[in-house]
PDBML (XML) file of the C-alpha atoms, coordinates in Angstrom:
<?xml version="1.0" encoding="UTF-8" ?>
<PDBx:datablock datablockName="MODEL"
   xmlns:PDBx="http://pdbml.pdb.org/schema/pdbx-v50.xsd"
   xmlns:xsi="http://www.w3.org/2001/XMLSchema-instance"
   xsi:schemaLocation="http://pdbml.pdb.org/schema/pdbx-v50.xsd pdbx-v50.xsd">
   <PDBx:atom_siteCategory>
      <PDBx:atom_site id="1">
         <PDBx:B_iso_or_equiv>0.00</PDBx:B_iso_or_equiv>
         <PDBx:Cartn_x>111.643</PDBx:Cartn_x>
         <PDBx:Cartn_y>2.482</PDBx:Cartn_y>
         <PDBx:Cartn_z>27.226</PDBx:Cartn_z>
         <PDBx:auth_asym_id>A</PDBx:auth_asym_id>
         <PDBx:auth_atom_id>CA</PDBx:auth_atom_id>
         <PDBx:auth_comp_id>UNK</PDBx:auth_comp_id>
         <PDBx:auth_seq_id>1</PDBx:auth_seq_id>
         <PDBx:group_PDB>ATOM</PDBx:group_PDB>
         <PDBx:label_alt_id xsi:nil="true" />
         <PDBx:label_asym_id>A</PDBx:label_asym_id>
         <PDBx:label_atom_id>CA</PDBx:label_atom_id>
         <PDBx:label_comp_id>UNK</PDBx:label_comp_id>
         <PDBx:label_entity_id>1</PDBx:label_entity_id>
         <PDBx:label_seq_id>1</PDBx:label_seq_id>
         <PDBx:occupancy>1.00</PDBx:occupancy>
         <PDBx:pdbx_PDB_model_num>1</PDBx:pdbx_PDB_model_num>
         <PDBx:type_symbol>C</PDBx:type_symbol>
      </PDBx:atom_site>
      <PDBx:atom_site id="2">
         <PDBx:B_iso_or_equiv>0.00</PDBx:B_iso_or_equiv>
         <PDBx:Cartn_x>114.137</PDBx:Cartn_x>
         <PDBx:Cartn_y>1.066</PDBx:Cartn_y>
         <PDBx:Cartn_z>25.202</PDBx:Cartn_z>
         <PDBx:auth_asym_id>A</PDBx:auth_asym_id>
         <PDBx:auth_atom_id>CA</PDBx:auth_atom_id>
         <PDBx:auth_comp_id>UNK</PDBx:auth_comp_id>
         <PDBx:auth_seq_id>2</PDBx:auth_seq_id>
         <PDBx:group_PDB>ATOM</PDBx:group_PDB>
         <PDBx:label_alt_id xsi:nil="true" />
         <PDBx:label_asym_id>A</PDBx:label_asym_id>
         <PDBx:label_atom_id>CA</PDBx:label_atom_id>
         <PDBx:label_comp_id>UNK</PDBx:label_comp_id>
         <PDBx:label_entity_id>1</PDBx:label_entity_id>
         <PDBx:label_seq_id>2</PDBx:label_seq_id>
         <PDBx:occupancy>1.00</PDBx:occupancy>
         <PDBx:pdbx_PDB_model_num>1</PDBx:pdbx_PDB_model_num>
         <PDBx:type_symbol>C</PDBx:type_symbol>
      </PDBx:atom_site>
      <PDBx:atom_site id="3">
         <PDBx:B_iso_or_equiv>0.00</PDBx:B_iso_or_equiv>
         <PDBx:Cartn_x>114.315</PDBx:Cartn_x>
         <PDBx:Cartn_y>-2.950</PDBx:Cartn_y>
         <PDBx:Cartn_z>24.077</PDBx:Cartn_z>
         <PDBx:auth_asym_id>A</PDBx:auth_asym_id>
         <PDBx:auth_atom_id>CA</PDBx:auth_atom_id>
         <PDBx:auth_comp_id>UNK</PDBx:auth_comp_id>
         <PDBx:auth_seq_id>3</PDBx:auth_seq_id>
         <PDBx:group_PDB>ATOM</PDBx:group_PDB>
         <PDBx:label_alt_id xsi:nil="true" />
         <PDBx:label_asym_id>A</PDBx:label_asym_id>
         <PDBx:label_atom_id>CA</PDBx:label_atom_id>
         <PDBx:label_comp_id>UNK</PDBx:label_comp_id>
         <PDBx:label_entity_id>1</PDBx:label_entity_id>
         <PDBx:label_seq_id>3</PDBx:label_seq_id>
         <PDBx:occupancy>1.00</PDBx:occupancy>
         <PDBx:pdbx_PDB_model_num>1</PDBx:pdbx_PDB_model_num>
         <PDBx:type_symbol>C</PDBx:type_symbol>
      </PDBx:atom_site>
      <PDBx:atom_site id="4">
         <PDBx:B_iso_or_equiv>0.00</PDBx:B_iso_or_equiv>
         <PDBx:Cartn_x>117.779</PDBx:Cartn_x>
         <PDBx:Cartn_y>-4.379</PDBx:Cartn_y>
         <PDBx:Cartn_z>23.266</PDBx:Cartn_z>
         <PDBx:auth_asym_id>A</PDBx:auth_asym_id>
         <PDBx:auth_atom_id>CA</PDBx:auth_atom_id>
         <PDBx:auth_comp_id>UNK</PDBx:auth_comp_id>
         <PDBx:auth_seq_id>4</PDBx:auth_seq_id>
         <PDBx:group_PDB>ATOM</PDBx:group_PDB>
         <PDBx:label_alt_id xsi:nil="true" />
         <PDBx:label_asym_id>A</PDBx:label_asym_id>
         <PDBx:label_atom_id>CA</PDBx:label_atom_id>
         <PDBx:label_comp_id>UNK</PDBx:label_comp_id>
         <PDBx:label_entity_id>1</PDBx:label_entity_id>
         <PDBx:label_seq_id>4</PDBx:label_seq_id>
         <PDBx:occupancy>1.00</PDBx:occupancy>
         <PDBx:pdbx_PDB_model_num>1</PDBx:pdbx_PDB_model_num>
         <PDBx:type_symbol>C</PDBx:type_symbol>
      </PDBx:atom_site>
      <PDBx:atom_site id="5">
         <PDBx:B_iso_or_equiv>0.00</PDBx:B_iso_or_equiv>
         <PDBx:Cartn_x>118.387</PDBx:Cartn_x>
         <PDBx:Cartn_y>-7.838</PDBx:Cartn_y>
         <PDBx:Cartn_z>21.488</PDBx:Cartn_z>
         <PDBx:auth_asym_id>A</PDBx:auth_asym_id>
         <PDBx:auth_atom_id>CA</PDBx:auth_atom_id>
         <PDBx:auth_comp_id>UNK</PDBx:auth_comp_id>
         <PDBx:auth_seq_id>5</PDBx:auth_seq_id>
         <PDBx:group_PDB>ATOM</PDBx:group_PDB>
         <PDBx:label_alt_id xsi:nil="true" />
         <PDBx:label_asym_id>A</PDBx:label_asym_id>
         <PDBx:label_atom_id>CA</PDBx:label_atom_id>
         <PDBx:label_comp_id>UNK</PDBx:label_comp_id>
         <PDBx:label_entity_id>1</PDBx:label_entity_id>
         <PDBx:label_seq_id>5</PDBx:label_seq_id>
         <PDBx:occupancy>1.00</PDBx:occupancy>
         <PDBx:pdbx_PDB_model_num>1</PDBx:pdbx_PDB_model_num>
         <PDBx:type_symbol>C</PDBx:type_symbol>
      </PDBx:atom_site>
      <PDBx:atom_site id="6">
         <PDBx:B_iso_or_equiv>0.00</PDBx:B_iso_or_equiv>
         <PDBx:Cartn_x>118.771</PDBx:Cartn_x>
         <PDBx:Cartn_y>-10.204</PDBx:Cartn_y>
         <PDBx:Cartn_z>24.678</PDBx:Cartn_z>
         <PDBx:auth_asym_id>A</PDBx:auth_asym_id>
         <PDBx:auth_atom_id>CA</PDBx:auth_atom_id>
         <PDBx:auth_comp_id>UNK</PDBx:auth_comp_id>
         <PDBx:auth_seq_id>6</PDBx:auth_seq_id>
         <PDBx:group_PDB>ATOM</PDBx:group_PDB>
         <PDBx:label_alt_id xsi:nil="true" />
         <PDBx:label_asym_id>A</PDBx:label_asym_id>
         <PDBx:label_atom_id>CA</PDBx:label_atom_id>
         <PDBx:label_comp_id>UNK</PDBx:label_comp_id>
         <PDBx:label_entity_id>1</PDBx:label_entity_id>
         <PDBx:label_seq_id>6</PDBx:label_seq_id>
         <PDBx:occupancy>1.00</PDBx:occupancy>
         <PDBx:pdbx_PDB_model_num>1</PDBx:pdbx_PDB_model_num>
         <PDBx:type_symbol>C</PDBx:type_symbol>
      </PDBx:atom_site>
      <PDBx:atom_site id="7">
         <PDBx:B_iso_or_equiv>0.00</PDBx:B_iso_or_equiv>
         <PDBx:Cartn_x>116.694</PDBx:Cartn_x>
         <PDBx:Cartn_y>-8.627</PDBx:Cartn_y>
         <PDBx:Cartn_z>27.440</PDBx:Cartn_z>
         <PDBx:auth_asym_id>A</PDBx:auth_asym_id>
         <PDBx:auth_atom_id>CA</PDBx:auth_atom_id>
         <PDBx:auth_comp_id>UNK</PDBx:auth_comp_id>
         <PDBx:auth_seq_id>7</PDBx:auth_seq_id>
         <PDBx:group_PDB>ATOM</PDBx:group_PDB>
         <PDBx:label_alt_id xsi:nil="true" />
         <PDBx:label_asym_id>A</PDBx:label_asym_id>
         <PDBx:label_atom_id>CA</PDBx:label_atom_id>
         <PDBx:label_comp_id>UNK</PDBx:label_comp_id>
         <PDBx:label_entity_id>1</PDBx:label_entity_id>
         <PDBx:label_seq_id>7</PDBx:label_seq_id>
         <PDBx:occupancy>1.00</PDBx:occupancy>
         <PDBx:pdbx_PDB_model_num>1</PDBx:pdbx_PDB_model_num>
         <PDBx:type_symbol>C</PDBx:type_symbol>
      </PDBx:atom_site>
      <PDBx:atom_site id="8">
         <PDBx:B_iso_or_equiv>0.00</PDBx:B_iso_or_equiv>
         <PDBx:Cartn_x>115.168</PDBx:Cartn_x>
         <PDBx:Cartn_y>-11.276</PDBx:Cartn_y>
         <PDBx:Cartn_z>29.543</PDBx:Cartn_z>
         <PDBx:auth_asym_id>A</PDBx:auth_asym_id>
         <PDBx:auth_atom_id>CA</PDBx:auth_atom_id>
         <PDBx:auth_comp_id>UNK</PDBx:auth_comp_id>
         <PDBx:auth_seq_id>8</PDBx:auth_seq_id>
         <PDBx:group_PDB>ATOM</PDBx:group_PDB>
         <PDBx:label_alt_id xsi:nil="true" />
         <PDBx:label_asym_id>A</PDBx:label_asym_id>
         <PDBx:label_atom_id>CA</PDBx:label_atom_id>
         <PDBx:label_comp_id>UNK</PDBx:label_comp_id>
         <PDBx:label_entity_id>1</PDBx:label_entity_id>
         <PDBx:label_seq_id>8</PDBx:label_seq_id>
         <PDBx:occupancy>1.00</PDBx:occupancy>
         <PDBx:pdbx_PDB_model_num>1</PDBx:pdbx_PDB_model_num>
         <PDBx:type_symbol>C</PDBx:type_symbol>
      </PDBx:atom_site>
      <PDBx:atom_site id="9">
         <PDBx:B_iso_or_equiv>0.00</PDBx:B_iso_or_equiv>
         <PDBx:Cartn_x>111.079</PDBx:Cartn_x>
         <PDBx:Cartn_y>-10.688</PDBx:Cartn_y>
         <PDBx:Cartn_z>30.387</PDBx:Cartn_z>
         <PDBx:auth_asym_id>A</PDBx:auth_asym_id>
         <PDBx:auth_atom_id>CA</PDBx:auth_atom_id>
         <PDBx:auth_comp_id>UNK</PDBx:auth_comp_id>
         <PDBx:auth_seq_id>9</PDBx:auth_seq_id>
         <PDBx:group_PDB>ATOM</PDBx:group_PDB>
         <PDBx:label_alt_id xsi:nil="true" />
         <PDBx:label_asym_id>A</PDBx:label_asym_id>
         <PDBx:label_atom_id>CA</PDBx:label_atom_id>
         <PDBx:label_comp_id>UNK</PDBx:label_comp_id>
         <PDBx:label_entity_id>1</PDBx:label_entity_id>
         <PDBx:label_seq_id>9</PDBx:label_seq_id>
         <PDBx:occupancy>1.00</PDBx:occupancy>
         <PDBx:pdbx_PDB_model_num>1</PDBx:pdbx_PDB_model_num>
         <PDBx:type_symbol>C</PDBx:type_symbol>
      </PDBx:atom_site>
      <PDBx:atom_site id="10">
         <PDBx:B_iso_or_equiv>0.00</PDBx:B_iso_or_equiv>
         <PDBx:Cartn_x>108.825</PDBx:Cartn_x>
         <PDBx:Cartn_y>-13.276</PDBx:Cartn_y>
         <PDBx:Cartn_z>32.610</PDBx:Cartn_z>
         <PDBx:auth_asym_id>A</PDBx:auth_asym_id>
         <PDBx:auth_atom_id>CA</PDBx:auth_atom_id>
         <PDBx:auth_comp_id>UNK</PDBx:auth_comp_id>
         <PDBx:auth_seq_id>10</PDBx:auth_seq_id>
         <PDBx:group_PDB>ATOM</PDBx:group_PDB>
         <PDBx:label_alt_id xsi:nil="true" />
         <PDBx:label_asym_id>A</PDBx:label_asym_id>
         <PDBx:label_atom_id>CA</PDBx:label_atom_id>
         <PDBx:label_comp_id>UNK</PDBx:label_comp_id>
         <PDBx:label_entity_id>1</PDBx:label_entity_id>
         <PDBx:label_seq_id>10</PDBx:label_seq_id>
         <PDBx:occupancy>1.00</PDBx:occupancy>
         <PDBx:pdbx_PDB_model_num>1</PDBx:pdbx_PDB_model_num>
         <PDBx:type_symbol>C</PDBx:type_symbol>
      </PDBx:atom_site>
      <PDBx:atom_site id="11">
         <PDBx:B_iso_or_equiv>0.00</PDBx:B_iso_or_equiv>
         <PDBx:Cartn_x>105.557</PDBx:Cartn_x>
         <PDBx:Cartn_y>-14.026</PDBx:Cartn_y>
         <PDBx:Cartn_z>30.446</PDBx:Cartn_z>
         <PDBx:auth_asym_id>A</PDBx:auth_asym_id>
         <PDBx:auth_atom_id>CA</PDBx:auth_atom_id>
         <PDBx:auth_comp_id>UNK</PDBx:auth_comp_id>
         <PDBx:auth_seq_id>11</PDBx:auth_seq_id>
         <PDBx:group_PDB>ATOM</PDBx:group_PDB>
         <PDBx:label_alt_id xsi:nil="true" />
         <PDBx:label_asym_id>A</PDBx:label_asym_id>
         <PDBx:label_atom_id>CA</PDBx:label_atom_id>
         <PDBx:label_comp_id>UNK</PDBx:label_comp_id>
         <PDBx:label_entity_id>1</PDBx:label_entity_id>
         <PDBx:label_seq_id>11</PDBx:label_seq_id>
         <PDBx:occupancy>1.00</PDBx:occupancy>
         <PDBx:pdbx_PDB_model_num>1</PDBx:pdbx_PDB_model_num>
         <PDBx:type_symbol>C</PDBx:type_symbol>
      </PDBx:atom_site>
      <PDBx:atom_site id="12">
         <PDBx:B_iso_or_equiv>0.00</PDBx:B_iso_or_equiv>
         <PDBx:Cartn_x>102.932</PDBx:Cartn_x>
         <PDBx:Cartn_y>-17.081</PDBx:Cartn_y>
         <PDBx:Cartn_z>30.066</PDBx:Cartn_z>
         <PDBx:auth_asym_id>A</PDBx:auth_asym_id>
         <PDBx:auth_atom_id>CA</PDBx:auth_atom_id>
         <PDBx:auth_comp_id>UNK</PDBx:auth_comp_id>
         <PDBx:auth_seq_id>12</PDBx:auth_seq_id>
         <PDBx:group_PDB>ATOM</PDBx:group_PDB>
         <PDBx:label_alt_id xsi:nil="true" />
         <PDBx:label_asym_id>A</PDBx:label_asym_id>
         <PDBx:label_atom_id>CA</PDBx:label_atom_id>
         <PDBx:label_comp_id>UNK</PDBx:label_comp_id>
         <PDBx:label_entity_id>1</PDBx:label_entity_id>
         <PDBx:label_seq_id>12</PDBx:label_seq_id>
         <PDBx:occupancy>1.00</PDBx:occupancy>
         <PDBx:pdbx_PDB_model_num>1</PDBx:pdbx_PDB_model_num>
         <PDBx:type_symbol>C</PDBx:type_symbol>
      </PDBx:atom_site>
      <PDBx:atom_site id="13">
         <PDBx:B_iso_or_equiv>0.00</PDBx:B_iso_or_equiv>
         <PDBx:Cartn_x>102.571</PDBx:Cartn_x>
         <PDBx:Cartn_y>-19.946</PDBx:Cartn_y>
         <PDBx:Cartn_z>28.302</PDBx:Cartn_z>
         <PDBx:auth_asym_id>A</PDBx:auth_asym_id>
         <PDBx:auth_atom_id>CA</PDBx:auth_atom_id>
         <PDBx:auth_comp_id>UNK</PDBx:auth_comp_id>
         <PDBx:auth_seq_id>13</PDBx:auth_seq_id>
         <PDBx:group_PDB>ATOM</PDBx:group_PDB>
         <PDBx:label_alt_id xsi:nil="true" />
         <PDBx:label_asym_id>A</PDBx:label_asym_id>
         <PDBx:label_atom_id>CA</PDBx:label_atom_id>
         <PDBx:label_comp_id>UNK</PDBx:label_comp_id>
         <PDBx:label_entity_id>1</PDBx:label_entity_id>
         <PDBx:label_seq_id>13</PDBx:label_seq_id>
         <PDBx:occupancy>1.00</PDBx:occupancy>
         <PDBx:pdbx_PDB_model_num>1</PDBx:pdbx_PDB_model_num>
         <PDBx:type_symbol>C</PDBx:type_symbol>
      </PDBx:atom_site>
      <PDBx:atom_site id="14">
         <PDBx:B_iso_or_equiv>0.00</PDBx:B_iso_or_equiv>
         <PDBx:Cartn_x>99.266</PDBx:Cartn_x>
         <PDBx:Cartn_y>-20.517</PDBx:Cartn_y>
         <PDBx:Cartn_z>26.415</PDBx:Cartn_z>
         <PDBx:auth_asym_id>A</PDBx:auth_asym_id>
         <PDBx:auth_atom_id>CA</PDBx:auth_atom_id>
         <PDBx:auth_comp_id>UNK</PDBx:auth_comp_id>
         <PDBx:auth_seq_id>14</PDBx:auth_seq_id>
         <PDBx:group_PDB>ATOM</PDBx:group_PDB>
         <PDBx:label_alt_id xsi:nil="true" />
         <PDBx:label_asym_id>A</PDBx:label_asym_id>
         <PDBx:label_atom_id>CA</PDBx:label_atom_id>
         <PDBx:label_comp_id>UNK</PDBx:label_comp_id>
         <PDBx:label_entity_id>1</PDBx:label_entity_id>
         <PDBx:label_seq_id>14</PDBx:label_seq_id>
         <PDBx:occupancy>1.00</PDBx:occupancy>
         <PDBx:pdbx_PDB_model_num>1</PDBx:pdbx_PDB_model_num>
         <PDBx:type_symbol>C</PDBx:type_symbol>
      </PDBx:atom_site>
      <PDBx:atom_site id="15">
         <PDBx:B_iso_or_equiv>0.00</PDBx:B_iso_or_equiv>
         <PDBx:Cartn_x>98.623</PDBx:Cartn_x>
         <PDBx:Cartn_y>-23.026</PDBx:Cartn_y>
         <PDBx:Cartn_z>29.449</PDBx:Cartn_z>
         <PDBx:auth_asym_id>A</PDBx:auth_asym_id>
         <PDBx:auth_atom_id>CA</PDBx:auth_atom_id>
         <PDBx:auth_comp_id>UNK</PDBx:auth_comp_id>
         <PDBx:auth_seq_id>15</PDBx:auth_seq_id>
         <PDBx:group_PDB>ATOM</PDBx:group_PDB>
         <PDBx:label_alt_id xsi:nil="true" />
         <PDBx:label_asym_id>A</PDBx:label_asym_id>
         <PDBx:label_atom_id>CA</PDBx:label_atom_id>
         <PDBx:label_comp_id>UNK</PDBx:label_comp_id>
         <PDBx:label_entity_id>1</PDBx:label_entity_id>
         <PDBx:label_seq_id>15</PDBx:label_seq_id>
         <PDBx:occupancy>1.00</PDBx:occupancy>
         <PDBx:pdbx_PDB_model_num>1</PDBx:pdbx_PDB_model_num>
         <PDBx:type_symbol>C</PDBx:type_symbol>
      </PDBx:atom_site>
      <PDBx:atom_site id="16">
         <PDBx:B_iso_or_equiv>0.00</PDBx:B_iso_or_equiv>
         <PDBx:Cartn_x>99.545</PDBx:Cartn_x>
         <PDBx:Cartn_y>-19.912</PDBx:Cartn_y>
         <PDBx:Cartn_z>32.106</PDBx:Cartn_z>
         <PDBx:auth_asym_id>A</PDBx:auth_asym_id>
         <PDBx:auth_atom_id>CA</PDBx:auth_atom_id>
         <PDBx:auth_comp_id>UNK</PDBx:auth_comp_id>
         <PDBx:auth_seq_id>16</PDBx:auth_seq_id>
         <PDBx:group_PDB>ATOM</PDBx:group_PDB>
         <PDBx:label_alt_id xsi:nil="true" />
         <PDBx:label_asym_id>A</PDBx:label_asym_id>
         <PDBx:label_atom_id>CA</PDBx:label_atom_id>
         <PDBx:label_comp_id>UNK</PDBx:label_comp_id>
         <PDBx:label_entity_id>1</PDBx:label_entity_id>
         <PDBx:label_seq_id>16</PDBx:label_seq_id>
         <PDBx:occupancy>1.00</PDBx:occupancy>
         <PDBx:pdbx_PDB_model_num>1</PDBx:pdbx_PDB_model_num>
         <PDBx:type_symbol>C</PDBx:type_symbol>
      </PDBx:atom_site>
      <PDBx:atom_site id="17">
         <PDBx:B_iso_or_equiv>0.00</PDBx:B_iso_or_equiv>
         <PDBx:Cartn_x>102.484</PDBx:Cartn_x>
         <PDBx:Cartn_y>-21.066</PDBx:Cartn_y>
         <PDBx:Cartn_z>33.175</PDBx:Cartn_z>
         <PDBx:auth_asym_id>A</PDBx:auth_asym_id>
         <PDBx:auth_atom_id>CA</PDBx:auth_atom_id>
         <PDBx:auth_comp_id>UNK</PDBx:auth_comp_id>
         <PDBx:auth_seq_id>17</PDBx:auth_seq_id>
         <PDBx:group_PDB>ATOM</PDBx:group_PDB>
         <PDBx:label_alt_id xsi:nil="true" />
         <PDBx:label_asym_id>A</PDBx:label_asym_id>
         <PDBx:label_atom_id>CA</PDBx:label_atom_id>
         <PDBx:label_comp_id>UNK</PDBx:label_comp_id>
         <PDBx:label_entity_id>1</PDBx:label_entity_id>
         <PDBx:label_seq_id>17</PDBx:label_seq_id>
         <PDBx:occupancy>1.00</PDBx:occupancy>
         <PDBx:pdbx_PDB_model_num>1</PDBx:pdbx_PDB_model_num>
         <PDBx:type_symbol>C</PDBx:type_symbol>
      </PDBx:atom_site>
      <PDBx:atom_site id="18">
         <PDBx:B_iso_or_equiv>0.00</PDBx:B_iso_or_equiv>
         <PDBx:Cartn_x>105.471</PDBx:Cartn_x>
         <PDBx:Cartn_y>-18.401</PDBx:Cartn_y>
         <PDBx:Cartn_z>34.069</PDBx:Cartn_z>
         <PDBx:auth_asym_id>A</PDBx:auth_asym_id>
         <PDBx:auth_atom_id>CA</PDBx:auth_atom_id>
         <PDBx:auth_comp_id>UNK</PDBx:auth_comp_id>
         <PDBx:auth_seq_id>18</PDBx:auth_seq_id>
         <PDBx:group_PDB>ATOM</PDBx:group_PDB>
         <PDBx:label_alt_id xsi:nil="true" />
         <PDBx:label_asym_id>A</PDBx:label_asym_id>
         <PDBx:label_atom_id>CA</PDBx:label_atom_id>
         <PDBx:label_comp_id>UNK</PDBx:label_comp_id>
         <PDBx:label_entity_id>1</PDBx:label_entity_id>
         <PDBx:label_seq_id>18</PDBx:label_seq_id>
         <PDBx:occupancy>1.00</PDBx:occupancy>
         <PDBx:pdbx_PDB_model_num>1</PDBx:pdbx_PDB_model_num>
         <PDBx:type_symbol>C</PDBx:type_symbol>
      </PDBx:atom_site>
      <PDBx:atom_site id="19">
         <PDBx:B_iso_or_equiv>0.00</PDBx:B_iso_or_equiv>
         <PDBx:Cartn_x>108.272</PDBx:Cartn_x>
         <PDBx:Cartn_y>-18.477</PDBx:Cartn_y>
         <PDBx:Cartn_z>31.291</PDBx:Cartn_z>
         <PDBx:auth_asym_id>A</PDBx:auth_asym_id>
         <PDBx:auth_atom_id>CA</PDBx:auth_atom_id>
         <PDBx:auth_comp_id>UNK</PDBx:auth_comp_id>
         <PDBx:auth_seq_id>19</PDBx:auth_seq_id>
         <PDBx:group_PDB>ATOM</PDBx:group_PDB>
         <PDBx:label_alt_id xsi:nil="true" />
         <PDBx:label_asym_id>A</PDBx:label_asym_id>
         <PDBx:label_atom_id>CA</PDBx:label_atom_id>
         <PDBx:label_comp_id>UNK</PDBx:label_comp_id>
         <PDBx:label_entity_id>1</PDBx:label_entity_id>
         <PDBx:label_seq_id>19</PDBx:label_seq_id>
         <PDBx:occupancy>1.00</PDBx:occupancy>
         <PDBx:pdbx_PDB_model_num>1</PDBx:pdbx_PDB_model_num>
         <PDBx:type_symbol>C</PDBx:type_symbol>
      </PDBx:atom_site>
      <PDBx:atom_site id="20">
         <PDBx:B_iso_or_equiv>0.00</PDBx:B_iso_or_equiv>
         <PDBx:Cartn_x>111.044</PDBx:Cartn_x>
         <PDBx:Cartn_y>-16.625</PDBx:Cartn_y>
         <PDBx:Cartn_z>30.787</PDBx:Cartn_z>
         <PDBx:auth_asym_id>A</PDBx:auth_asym_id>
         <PDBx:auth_atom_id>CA</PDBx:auth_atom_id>
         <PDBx:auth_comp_id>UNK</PDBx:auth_comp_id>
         <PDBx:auth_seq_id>20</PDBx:auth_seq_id>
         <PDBx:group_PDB>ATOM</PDBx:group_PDB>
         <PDBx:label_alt_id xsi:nil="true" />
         <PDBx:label_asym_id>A</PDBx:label_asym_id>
         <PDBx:label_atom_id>CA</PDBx:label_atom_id>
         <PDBx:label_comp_id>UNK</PDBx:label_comp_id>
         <PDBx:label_entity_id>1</PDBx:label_entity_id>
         <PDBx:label_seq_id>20</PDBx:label_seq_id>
         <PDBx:occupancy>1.00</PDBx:occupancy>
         <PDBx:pdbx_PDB_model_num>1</PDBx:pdbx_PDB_model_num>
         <PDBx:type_symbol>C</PDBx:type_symbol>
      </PDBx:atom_site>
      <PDBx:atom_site id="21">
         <PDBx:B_iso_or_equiv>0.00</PDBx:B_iso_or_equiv>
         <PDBx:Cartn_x>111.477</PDBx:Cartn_x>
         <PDBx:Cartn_y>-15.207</PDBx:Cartn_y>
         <PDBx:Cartn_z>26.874</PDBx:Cartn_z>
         <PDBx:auth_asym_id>A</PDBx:auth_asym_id>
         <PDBx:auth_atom_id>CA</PDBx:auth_atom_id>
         <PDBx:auth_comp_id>UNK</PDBx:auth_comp_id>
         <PDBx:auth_seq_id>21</PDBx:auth_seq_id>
         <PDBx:group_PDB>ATOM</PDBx:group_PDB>
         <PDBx:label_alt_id xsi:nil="true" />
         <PDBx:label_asym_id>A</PDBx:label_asym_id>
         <PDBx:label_atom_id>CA</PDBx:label_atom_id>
         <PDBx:label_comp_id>UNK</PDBx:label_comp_id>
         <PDBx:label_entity_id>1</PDBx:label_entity_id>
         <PDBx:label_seq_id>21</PDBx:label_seq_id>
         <PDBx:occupancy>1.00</PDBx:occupancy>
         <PDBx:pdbx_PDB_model_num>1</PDBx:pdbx_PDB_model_num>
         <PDBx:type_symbol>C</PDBx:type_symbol>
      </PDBx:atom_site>
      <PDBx:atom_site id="22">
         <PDBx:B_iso_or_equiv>0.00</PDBx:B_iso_or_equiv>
         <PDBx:Cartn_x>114.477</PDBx:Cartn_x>
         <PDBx:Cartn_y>-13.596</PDBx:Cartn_y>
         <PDBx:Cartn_z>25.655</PDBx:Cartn_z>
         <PDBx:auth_asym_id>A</PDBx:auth_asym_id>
         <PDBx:auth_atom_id>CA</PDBx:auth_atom_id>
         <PDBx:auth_comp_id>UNK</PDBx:auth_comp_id>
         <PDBx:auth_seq_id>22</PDBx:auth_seq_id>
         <PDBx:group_PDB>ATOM</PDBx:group_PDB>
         <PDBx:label_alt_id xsi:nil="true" />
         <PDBx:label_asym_id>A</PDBx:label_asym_id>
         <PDBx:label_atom_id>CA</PDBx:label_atom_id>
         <PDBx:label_comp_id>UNK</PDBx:label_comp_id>
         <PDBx:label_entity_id>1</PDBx:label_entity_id>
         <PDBx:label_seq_id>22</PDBx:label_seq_id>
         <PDBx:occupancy>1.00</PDBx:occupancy>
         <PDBx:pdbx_PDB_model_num>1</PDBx:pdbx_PDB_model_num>
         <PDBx:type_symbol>C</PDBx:type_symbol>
      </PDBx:atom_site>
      <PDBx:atom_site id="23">
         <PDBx:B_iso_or_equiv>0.00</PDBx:B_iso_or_equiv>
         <PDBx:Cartn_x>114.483</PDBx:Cartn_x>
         <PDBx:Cartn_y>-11.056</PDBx:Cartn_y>
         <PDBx:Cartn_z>22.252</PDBx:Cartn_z>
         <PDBx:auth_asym_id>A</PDBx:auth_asym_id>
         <PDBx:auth_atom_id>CA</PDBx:auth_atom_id>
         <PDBx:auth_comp_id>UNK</PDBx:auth_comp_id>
         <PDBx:auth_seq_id>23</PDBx:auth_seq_id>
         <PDBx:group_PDB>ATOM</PDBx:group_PDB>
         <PDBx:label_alt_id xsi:nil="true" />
         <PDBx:label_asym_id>A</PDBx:label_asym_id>
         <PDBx:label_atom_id>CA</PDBx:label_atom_id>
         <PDBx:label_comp_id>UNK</PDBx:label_comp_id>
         <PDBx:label_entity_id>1</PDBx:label_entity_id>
         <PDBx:label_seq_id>23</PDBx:label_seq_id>
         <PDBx:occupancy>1.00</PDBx:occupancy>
         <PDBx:pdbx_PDB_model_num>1</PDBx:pdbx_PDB_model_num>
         <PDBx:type_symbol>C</PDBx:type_symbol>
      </PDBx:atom_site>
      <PDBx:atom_site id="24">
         <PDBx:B_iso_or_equiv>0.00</PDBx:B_iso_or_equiv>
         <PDBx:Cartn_x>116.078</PDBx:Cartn_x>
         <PDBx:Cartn_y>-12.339</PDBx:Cartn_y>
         <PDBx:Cartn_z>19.856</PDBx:Cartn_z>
         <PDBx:auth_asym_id>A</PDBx:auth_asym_id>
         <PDBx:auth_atom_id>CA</PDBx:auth_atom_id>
         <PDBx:auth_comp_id>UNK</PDBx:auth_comp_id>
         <PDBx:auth_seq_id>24</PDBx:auth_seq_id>
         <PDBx:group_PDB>ATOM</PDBx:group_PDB>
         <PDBx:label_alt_id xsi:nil="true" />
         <PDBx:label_asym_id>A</PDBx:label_asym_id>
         <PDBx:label_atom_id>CA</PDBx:label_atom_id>
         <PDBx:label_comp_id>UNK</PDBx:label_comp_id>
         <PDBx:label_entity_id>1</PDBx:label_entity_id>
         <PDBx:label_seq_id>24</PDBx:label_seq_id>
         <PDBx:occupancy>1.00</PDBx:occupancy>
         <PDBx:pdbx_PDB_model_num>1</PDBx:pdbx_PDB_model_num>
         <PDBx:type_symbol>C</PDBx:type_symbol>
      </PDBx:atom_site>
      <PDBx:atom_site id="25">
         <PDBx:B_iso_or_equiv>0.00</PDBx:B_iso_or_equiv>
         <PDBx:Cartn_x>115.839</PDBx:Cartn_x>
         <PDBx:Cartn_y>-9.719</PDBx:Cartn_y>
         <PDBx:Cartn_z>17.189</PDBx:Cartn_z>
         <PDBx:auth_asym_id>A</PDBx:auth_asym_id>
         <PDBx:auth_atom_id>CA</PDBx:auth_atom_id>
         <PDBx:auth_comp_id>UNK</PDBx:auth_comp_id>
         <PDBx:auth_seq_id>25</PDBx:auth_seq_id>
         <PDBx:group_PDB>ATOM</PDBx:group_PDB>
         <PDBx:label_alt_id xsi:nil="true" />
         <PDBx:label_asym_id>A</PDBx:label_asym_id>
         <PDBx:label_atom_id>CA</PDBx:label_atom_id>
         <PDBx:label_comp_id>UNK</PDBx:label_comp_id>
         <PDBx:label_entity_id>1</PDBx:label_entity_id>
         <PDBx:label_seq_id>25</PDBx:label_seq_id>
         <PDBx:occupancy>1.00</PDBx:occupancy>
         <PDBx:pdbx_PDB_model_num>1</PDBx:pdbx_PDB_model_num>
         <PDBx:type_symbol>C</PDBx:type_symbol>
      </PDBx:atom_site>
   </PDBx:atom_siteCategory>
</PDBx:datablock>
């Protein structure tokens, strides 16, 4: 619903591999 600077979300890498990303801005 609502993204904020410094929520945390698991994702892949371009090779599929779990990563966690943080936004930034």
């Amino acid at each position: 619903e609502k993204l904020e600077v410094g929520m945390a979300f698991r994702a892949q890498s371009t090779d599929g591999q779990p990563i966690e990303v943080e936004i930034i801005d």
